[in-house]
Protein backbone atom coordinates (compact mmCIF):
# COMPACT_ATOMS: atom_id res chain seq x y z
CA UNK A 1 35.04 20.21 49.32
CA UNK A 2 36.02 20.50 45.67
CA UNK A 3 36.29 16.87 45.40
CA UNK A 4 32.86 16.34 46.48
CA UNK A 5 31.10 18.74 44.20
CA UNK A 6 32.77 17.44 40.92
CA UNK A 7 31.90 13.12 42.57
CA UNK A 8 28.34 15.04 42.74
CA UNK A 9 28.08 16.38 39.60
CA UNK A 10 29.61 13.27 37.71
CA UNK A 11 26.65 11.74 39.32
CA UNK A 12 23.87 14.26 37.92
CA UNK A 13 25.35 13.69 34.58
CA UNK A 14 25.18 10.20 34.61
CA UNK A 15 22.34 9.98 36.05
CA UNK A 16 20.38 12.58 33.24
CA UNK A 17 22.54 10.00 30.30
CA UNK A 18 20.89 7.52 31.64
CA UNK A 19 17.46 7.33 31.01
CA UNK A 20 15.19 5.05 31.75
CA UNK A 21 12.76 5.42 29.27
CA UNK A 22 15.20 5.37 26.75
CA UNK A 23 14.20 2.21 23.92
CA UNK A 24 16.39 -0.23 21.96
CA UNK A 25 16.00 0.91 18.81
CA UNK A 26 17.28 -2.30 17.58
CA UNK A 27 15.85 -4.52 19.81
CA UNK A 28 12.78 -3.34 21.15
CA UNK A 29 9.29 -3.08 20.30
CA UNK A 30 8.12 -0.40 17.80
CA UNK A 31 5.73 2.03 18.86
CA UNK A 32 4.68 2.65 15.26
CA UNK A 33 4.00 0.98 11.78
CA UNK A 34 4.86 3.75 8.96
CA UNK A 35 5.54 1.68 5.71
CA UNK A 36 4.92 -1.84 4.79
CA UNK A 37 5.79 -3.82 1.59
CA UNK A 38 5.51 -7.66 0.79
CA UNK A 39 8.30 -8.03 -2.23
CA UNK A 40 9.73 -10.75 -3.91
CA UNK A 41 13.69 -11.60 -4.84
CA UNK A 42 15.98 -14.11 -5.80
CA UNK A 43 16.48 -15.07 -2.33
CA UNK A 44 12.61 -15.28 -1.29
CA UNK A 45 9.77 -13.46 -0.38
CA UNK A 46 9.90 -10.74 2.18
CA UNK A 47 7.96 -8.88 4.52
CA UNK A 48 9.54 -4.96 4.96
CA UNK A 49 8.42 -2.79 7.47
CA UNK A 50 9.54 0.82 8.56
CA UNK A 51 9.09 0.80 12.57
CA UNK A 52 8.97 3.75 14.42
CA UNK A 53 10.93 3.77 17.54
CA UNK A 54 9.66 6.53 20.29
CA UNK A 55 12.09 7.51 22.95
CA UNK A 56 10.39 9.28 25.65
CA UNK A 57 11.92 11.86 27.04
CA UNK A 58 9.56 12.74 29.87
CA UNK A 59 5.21 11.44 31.07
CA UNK A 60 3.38 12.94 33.08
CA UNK A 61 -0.73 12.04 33.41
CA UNK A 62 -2.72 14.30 35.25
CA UNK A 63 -6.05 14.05 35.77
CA UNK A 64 -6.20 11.58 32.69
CA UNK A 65 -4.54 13.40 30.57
CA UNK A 66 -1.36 11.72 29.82
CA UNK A 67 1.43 14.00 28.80
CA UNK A 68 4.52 12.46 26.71
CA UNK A 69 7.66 14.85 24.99
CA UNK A 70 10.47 13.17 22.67
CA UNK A 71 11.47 12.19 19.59
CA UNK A 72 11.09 9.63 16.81
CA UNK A 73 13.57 7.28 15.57
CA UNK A 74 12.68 5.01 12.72
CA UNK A 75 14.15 1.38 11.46
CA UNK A 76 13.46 -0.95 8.68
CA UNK A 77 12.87 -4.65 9.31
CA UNK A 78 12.93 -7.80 6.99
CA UNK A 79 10.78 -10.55 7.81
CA UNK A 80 10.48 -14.24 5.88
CA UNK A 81 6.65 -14.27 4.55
CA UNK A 82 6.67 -17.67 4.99
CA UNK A 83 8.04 -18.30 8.61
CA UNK A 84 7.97 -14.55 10.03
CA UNK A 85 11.46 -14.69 11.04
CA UNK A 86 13.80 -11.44 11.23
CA UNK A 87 16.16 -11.51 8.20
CA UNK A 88 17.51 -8.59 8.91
CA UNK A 89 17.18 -4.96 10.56
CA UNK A 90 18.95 -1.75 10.23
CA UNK A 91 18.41 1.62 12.36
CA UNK A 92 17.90 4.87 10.47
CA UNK A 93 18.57 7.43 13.24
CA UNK A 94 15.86 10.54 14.46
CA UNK A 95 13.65 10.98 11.58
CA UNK A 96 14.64 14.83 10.98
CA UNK A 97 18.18 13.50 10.44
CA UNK A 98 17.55 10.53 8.73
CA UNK A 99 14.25 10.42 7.06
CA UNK A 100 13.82 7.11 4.29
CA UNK A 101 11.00 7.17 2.51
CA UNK A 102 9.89 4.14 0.69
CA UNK A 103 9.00 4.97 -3.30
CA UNK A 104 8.61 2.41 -4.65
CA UNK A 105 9.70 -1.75 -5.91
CA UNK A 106 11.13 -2.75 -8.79
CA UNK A 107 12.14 -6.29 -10.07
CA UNK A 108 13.58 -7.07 -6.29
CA UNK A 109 14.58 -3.65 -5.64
CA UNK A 110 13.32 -1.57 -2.74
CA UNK A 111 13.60 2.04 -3.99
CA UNK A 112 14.20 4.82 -0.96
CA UNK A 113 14.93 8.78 -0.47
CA UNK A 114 17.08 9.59 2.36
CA UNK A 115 17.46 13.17 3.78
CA UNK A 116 20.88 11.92 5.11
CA UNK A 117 23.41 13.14 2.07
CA UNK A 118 25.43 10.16 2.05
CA UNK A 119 22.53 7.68 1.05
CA UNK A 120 19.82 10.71 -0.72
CA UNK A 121 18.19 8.37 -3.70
CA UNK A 122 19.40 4.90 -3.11
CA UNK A 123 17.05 0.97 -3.75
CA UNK A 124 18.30 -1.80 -0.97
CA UNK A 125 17.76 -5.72 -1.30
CA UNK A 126 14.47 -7.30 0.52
CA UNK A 127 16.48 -9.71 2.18
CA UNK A 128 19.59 -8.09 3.68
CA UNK A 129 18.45 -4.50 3.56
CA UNK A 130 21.89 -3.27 2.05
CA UNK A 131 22.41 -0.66 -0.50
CA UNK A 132 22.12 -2.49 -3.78
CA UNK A 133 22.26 1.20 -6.09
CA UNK A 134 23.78 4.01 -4.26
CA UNK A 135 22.99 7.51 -5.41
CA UNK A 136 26.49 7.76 -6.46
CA UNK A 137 25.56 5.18 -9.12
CA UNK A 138 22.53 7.27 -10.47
CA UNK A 139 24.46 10.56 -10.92
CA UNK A 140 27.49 8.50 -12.37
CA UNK A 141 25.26 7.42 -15.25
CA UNK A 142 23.95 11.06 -15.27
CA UNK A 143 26.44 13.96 -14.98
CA UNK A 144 23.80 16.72 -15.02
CA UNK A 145 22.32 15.77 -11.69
CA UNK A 146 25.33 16.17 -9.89
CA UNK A 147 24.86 18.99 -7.05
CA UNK A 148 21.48 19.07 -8.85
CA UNK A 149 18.86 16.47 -7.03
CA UNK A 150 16.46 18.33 -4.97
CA UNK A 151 16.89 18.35 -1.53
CA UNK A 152 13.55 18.56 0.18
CA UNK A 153 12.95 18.36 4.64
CA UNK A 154 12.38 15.61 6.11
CA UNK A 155 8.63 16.21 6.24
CA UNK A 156 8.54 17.26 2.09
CA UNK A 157 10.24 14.22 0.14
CA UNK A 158 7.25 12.87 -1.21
CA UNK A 159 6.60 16.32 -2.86
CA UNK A 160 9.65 15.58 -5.14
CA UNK A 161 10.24 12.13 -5.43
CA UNK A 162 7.99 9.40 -6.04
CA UNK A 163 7.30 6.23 -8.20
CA UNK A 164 5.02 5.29 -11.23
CA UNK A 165 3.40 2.44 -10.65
CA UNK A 166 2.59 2.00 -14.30
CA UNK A 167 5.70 2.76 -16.01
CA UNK A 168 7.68 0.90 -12.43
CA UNK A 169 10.04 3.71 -12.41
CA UNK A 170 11.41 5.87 -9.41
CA UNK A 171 10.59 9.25 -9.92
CA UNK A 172 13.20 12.66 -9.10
CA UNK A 173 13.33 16.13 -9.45
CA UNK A 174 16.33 18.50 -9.46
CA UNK A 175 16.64 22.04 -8.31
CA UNK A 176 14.63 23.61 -10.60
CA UNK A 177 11.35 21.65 -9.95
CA UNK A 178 11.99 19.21 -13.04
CA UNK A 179 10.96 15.75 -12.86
CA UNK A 180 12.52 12.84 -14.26
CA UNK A 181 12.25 8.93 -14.48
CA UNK A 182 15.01 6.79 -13.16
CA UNK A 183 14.94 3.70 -15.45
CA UNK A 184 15.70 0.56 -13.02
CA UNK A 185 18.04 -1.01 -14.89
CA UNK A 186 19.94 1.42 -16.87
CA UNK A 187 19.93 4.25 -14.28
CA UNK A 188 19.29 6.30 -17.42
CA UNK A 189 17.16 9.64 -15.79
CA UNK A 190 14.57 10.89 -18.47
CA UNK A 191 13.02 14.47 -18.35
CA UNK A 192 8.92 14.39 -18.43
CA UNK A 193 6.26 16.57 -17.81
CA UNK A 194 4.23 14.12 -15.50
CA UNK A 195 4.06 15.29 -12.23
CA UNK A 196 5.67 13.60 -9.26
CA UNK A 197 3.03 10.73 -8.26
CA UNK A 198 2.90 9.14 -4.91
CA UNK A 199 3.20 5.58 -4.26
CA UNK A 200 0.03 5.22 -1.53
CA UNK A 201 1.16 2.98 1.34
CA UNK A 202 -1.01 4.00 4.13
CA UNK A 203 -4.75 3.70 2.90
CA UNK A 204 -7.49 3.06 5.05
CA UNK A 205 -7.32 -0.82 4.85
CA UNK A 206 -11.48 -1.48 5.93
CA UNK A 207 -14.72 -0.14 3.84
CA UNK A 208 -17.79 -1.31 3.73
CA UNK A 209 -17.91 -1.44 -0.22
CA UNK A 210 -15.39 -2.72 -2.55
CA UNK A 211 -15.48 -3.34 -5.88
CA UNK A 212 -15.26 -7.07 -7.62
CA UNK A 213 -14.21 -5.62 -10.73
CA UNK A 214 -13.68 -1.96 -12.66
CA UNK A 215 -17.87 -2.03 -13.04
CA UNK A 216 -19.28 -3.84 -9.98
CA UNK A 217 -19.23 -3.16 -6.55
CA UNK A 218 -20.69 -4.74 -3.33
CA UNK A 219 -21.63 -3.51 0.13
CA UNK A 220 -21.99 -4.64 3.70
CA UNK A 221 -25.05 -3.43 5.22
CA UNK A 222 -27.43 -3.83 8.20
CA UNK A 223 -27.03 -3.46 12.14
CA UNK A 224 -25.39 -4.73 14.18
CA UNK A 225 -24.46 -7.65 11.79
CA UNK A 226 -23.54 -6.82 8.37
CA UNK A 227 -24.45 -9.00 5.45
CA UNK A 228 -23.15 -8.76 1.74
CA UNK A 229 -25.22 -6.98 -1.13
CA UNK A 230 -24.57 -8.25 -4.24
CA UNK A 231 -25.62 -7.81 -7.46
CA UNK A 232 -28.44 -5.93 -5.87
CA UNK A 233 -29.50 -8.85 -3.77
CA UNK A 234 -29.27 -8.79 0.06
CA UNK A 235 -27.63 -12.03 1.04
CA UNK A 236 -29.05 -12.38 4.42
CA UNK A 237 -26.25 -15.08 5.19
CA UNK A 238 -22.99 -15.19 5.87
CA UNK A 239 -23.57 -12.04 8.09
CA UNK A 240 -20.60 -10.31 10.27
CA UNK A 241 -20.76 -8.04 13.25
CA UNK A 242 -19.65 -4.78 12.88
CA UNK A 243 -18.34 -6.39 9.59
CA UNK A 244 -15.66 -4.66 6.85
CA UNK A 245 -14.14 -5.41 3.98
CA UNK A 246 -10.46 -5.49 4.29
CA UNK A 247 -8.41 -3.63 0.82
CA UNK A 248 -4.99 -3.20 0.52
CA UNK A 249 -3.20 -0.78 2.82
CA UNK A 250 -1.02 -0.63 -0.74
CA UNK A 251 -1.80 0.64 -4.01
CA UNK A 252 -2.17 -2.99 -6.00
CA UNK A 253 0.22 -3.36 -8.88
CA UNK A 254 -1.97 -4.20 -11.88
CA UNK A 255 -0.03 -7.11 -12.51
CA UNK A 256 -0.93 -8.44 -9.31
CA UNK A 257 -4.60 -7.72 -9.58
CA UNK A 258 -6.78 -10.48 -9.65
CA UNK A 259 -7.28 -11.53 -13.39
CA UNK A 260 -11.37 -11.13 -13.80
CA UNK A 261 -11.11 -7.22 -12.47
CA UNK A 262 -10.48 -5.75 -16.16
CA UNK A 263 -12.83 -8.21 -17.46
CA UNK A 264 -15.66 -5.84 -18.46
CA UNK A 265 -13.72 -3.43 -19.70
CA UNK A 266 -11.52 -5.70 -21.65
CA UNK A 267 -14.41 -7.04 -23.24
CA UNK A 268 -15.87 -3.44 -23.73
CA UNK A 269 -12.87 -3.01 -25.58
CA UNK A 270 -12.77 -5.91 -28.13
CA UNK A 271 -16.59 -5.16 -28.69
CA UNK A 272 -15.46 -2.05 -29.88
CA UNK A 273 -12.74 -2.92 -31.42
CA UNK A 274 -14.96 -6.08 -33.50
CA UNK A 275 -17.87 -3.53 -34.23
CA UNK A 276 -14.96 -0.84 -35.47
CA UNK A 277 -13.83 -3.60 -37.81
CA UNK A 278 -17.27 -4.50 -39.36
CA UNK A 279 -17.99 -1.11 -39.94
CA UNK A 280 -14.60 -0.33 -41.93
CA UNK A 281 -15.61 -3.31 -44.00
CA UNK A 282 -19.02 -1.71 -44.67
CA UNK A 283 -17.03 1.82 -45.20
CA UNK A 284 -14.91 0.39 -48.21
CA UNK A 285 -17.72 -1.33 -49.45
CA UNK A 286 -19.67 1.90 -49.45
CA UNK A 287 -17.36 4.04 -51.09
CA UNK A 288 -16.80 1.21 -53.84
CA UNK A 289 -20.23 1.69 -55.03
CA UNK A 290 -20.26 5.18 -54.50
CA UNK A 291 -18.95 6.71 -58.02
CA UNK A 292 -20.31 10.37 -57.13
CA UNK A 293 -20.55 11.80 -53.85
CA UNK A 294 -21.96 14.79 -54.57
CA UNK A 295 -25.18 13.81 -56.66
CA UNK A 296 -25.34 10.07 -54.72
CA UNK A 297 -26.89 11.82 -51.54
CA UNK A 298 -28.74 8.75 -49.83
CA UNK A 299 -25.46 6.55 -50.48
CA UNK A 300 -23.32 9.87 -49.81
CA UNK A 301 -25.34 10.09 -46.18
CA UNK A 302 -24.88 6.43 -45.58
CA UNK A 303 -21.00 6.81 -46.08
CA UNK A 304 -21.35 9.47 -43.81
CA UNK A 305 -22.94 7.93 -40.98
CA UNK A 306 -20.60 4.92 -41.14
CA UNK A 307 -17.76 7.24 -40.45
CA UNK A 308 -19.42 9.10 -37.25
CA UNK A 309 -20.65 5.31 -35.99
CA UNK A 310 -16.52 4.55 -36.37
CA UNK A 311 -15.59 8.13 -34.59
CA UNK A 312 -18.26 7.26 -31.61
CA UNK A 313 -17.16 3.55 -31.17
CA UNK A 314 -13.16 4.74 -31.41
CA UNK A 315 -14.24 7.31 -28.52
CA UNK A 316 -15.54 4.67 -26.75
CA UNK A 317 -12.95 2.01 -27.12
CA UNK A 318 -9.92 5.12 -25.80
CA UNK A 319 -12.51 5.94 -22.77
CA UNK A 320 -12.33 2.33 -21.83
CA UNK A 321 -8.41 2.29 -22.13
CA UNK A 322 -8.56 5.41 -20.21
CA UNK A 323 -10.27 3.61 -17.53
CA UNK A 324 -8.05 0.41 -17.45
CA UNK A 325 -4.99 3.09 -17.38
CA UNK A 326 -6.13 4.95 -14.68
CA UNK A 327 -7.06 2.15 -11.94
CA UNK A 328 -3.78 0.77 -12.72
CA UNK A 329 -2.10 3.77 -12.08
CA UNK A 330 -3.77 5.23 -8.68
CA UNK A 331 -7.19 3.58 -7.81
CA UNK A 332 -6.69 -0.75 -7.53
CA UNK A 333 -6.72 -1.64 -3.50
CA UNK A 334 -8.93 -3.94 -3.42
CA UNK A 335 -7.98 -7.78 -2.68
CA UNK A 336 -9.83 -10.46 -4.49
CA UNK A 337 -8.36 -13.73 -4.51
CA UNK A 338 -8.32 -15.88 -8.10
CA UNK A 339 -11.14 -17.90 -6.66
CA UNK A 340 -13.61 -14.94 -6.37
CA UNK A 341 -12.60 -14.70 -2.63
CA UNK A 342 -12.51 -11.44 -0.59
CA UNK A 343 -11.82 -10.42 3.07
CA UNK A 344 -14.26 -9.51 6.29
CA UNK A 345 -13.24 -8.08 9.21
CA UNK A 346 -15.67 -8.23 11.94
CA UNK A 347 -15.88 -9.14 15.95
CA UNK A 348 -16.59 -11.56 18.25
CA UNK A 349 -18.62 -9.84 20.74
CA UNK A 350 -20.15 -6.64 21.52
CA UNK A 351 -17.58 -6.01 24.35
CA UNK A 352 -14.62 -3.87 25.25
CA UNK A 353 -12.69 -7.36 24.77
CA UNK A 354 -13.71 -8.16 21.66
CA UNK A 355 -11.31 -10.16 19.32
CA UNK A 356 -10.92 -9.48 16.01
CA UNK A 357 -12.26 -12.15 13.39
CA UNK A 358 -11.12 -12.48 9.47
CA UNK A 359 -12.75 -14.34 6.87
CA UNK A 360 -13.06 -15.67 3.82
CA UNK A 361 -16.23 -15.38 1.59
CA UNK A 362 -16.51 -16.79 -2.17
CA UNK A 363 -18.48 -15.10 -4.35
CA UNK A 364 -20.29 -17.08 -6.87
CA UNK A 365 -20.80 -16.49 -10.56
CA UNK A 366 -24.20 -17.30 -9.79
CA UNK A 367 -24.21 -14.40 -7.32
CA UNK A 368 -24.36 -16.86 -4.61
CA UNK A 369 -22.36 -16.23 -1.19
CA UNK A 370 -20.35 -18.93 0.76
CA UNK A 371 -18.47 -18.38 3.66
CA UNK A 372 -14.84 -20.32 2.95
CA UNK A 373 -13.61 -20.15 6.45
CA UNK A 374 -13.64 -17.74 9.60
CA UNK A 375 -10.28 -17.35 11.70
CA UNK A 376 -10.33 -15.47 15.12
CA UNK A 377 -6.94 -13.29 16.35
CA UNK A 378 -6.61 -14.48 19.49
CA UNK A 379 -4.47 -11.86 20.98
CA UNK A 380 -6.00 -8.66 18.95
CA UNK A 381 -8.74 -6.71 20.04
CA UNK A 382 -11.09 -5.03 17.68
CA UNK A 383 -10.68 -1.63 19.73
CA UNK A 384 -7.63 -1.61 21.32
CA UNK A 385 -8.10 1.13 23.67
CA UNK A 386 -11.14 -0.02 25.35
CA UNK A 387 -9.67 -3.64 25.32
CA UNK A 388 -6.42 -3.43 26.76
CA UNK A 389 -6.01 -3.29 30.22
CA UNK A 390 -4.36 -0.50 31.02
CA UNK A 391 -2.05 -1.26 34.22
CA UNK A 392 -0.93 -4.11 31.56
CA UNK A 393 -0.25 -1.62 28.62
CA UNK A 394 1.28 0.66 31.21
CA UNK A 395 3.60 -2.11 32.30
CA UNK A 396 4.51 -4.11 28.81
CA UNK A 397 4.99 -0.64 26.81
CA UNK A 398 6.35 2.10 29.82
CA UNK A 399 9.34 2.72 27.64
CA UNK A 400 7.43 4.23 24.62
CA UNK A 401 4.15 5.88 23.17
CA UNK A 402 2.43 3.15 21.09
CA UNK A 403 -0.44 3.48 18.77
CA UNK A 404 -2.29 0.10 18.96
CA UNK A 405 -4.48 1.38 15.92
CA UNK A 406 -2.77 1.81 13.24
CA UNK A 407 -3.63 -0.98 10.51
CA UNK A 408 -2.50 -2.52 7.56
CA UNK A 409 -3.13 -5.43 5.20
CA UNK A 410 -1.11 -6.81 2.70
CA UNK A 411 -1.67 -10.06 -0.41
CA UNK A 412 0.44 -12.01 -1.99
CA UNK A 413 0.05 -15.20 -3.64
CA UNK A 414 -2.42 -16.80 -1.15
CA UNK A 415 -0.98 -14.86 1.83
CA UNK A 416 -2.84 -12.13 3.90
CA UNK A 417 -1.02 -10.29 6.04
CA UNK A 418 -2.82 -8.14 8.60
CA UNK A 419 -0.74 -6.11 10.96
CA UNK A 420 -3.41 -4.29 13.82
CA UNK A 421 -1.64 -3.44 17.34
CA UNK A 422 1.87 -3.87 16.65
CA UNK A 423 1.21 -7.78 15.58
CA UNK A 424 1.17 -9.08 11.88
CA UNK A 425 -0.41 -11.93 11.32
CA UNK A 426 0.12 -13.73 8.09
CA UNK A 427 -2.61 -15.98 6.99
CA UNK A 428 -3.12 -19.05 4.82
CA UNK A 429 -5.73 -17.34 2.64
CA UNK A 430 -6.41 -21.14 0.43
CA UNK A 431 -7.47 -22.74 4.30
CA UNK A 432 -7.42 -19.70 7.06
CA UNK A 433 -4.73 -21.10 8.92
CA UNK A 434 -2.56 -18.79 10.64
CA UNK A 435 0.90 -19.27 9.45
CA UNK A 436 2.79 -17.36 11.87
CA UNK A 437 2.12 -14.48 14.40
CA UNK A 438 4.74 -11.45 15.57
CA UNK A 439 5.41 -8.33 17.53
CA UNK A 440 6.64 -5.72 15.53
């Protein structure tokens, strides 16, 4: 009898290890997009992606309400911008264990914080996804953050470390809440008063308004099919149903903005500077021919006004910097291509089924609008939920808990990549072909 009750419970146990729901984190299909990144290195250009892995531990759906319990794993993948192919992949673990957050890039460099001690504050190479500056590294080159970097939940790191995107340095803090740059190079850590600043990754990637540079903005408006305002004229054609503008699901570097954005400010700025420069002239002149101050009073008030005509222009001039510092630093997501080019997303019908269609429209100098080209994603529906059949999504993704909605879109040097139901989609944005098409 003995014997039968120990075959019996070997069974139960093997039977509980092995469950069915239970996902290749390696292999399978995410459930999840987190983080994406398009980066550049010596060995190409790469698409990296954080993936969220769900294993399911139990589902139940009663009445419609569909019940699912587990836990989250999470992996980073390296795809080839040009050809979509997997360069490489590596599995992080159950996020409370083994939480990498992205901070930031640097020169080829793909800056993370790991809860897991024995990677913490550590960059990794586009291509291979290995550890190209180990932690180990940073507190070798400084002694004084030994035992001393903050060590934040899972769910907190981006309260303590984080990345300027102006200065392109990783940013710490140790254990008494002080904040320091990591120079990318050096490793040197400098002490600053700047608080820890976030580098945004997830924003909402359609609007009906963007702007076309720091001063000008343009809208989509009208039902159901939207049509472009701009410069206060209602351009009645091209017109898009349900229609949005697609930004950046990434802050934009400024040195990747398009070139015309800081335009007006820039020329704000040498106005100033030109009219600052006349009036000095007229200053020395001024005082030249001003022996007395004190009894000369209409040359006196002259000199006078001069200087508070400088003062205002000077204010000017450091407002206008101002404003060119702070879109660079936290505000640039929109996408505008050098030709004056920026992104619609719209529908092709009015249906549950309807497919999602991107395009191109030029905008003119002449405040003209010309459509460039219009591409259609086949296999992505504008609204998911209502589109997919659901005996299909209950057969293709049983395993896991996706969310079909989460978006993002990504630009880089005449490549859009849009990434909408667990699919990216990179397209050619000079002729709207699609280059290649995945599952993530």
């Amino acid at each position: 009898m003995k014997p039968k009750i120990f075959q019996y419970l070997i069974l139960v146990l093997l039977l509980c290890s092995c469950n069915p729901m239970k996902k290749d984190a390696m292999k399978d299909r995410a459930d999840d997009i987190k983080e994406a990144v398009i980066t550049e290195s010596g060995d190409g250009t790469f698409l990296v992606v954080k993936e969220e892995i769900f294993q399911a531990m139990s589902k139940s759906d009663q009445g419609g309400f569909r019940r699912i319990s587990g836990y989250s794993e999470d992996r980073i993948s390296s795809y080839d911008l040009n050809t979509g192919a997997l360069t490489a992949r590596i599995v992080l673990g159950e996020r409370e264990e083994n939480e990498c957050a992205f901070l930031g890039e640097t020169d080829g460099r793909l800056w993370y914080k790991s809860v897991n001690d024995e990677l913490g504050l550590h960059s990794r190479d586009p291509k291979t996804l290995g550890v190209t500056v180990s932690q180990e590294s940073v507190i070798k080159t400084n002694p004084f953050l030994a035992y001393n970097l903050s060590k934040p939940e899972w769910n907190a790191v981006r309260k303590y470390y984080g990345f300027d995107v102006m200065k392109m340095m990783p940013m710490v803090s140790d254990n008494a809440g002080y904040v320091y740059y990591i120079d990318p190079v050096s490793l040197k850590a400098e002490k600053t008063q700047e608080s820890v600043k976030d580098f945004k990754f997830d924003n909402t990637c359609i609007s009906t308004s963007v702007n076309i540079d720091a001063n000008t903005s343009i809208y989509l408006q009208g039902s159901p099919r939207n049509s472009i305002n701009y410069f206060g004229r209602d351009q009645k054609e091209p017109s898009f149903l349900d229609g949005n503008f697609i930004t950046s699901s990434n802050i934009v570097y400024s040195s990747r903005v398009n070139s015309g954005f800081f335009a007006p400010l820039r020329n704000e700025i040498d106005s100033y500077s030109s009219q600052i420069d006349s009036m000095k002239k007229l200053l020395d002149e001024t005082g030249k021919n001003l022996p007395d101050k004190q009894n000369n009073k209409p040359q006196n008030y002259s000199f006078r006004n001069i200087q508070r005509n400088i003062e205002n222009l000077s204010r000017r001039k450091e407002q206008a910097e101002d404003e060119i510092r702070r879109y660079s630093d936290d505000r640039i997501f929109e996408i505008i291509t050098d030709d004056r080019g920026v992104f619609v997303l719209s529908r092709t019908d009015v249906s549950d089924t309807a497919r999602v269609i991107i395009s191109k429209v030029r905008l003119g100098e002449d405040t003209t609008v010309s459509l460039a080209w219009q591409t259609k994603l086949g296999n992505v529906y504008r609204e998911p939920d209502k589109g997919f059949d659901e005996s299909s999504f209950e057969f293709v993704f049983s395993k896991g808990d996706p969310d079909l909605n989460t978006m993002r879109a990504l630009y880089y040097r005449n490549r859009l990549v849009f990434i909408f139901m667990l699919t990216a989609t990179c397209i050619d944005t000079e002729s709207g072909n699609i280059l290649w098409s995945i599952d993530l």
